[in-house]
C-alpha atoms as a PDB file:
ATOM      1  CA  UNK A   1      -6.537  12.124  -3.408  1.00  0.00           C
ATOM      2  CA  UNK A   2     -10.079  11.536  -5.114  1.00  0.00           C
ATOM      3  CA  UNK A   3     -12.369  10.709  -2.041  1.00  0.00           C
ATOM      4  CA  UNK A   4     -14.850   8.862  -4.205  1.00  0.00           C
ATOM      5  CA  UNK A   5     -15.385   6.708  -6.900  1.00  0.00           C
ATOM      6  CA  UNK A   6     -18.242   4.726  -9.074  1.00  0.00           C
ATOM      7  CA  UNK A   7     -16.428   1.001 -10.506  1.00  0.00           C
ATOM      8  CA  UNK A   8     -19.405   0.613 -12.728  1.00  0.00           C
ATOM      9  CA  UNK A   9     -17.806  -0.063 -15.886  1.00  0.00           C
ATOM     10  CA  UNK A  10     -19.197   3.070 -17.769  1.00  0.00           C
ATOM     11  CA  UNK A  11     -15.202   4.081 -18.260  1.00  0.00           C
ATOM     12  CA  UNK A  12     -15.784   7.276 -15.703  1.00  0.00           C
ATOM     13  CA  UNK A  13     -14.062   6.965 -12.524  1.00  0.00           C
ATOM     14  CA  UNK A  14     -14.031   3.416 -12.027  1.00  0.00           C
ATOM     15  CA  UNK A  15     -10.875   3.275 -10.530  1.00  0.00           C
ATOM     16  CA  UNK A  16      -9.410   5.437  -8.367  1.00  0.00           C
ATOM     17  CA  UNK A  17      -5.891   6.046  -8.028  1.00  0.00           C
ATOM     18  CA  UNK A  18      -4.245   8.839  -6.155  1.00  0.00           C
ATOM     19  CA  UNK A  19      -3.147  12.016  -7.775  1.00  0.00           C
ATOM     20  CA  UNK A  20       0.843  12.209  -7.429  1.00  0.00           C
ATOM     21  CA  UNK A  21       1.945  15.673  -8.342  1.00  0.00           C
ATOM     22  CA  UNK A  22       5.355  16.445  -6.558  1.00  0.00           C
ATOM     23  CA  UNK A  23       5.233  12.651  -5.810  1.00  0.00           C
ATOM     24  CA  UNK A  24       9.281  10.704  -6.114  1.00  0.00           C
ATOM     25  CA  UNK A  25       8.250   7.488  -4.883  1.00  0.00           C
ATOM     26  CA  UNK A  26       4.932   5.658  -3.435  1.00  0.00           C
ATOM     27  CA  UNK A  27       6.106   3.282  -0.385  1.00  0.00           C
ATOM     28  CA  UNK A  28       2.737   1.361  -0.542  1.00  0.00           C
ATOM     29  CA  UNK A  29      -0.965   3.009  -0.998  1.00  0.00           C
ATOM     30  CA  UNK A  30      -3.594   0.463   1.317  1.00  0.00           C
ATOM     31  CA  UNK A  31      -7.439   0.419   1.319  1.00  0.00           C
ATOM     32  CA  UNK A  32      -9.162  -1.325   3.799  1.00  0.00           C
ATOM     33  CA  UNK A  33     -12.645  -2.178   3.888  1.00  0.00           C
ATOM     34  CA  UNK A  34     -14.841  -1.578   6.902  1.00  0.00           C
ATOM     35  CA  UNK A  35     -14.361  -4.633   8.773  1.00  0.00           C
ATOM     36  CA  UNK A  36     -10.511  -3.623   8.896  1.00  0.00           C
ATOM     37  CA  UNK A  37      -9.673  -6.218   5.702  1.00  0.00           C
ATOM     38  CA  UNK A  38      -7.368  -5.380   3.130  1.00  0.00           C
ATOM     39  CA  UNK A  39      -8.864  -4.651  -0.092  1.00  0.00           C
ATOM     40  CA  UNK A  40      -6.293  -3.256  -2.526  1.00  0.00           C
ATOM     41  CA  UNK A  41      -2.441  -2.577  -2.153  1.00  0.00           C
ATOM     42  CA  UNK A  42       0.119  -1.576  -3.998  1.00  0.00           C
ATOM     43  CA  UNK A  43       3.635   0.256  -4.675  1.00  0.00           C
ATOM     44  CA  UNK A  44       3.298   0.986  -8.081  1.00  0.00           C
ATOM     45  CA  UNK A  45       2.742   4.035  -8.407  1.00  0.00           C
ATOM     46  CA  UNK A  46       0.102   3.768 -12.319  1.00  0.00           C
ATOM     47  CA  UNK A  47      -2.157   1.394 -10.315  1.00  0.00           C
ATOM     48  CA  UNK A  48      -5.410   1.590  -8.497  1.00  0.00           C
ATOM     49  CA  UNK A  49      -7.819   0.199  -7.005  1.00  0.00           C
ATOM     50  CA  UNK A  50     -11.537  -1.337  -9.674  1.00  0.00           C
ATOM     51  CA  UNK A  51     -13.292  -1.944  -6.303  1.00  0.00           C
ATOM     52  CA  UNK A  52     -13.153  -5.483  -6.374  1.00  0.00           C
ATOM     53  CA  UNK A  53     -12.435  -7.646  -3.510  1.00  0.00           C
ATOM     54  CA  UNK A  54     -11.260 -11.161  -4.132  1.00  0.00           C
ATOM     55  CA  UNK A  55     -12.026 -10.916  -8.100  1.00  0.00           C
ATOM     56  CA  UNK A  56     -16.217  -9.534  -6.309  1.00  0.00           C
ATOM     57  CA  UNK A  57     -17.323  -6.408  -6.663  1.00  0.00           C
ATOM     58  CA  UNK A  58     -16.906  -4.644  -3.394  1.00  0.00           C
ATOM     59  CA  UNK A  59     -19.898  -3.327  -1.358  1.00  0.00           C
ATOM     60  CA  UNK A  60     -20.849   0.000  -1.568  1.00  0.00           C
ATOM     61  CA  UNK A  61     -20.085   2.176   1.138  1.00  0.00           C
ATOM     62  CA  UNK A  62     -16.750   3.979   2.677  1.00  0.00           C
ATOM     63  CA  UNK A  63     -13.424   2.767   2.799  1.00  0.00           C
ATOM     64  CA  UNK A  64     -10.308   3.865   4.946  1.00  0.00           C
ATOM     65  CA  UNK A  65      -7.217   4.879   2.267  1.00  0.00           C
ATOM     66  CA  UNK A  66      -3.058   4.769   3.876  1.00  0.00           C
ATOM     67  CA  UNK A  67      -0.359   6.190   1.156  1.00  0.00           C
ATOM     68  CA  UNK A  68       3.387   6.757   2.350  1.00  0.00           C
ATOM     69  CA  UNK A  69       6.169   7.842  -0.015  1.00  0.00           C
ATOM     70  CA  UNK A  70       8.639  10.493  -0.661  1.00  0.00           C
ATOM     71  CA  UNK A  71       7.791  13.719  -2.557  1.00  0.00           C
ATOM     72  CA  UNK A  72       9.953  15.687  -4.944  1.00  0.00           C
ATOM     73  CA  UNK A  73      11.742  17.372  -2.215  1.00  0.00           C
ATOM     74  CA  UNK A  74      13.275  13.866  -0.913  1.00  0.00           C
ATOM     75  CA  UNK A  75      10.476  14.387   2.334  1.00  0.00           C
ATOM     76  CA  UNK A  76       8.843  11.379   3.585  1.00  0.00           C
ATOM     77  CA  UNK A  77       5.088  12.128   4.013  1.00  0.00           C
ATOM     78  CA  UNK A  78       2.023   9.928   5.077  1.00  0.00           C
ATOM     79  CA  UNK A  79      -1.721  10.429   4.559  1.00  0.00           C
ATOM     80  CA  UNK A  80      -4.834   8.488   5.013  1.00  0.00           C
ATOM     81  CA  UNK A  81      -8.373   9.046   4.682  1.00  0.00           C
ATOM     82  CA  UNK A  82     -11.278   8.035   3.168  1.00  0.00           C
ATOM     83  CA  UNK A  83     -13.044   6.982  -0.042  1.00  0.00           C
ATOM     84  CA  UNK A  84     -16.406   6.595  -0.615  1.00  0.00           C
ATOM     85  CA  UNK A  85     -17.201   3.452  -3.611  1.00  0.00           C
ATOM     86  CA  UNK A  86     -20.599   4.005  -5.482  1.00  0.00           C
ATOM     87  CA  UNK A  87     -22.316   2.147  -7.943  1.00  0.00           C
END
């Protein structure tokens, strides 16, 4: 998972959306912004998050990341962390 990203419309990194090697099947993939508000989710696995929150552009600063799915192997795995927007 990319921990950071810059949505400043220069076409580099301005969205970030998990890397899924060995990935079957994303569950759901949540960021939350620091006031514990959903920002961005999704199950599709080709989408991602422009750092936008209600059509805005989001603050800058560090956001909290949840992904659940299965991997290649049929496992179930979880992971969460963080990811840094910069503009």
């Amino acid at each position: 998972m990319p921990n950071a990203f810059t949505p400043n419309g220069d076409g580099i990194d301005d969205i970030i959306i998990p890397i899924y090697a060995g990935i079957r099947r994303l569950d759901y993939f949540f960021i939350y912004n620091r006031l514990g508000e959903k920002v961005f989710s999704t199950t599709e696995m080709n989408q991602g998050w422009d750092g936008t929150y209600h059509h805005t552009p989001a603050d800058i600063g560090t956001f909290v990341y949840f992904i659940s799915g299965l991997d290649a192997a049929g496992n179930g795995f979880e992971q969460k962390g963080d990811i840094i927007l910069l503009r």
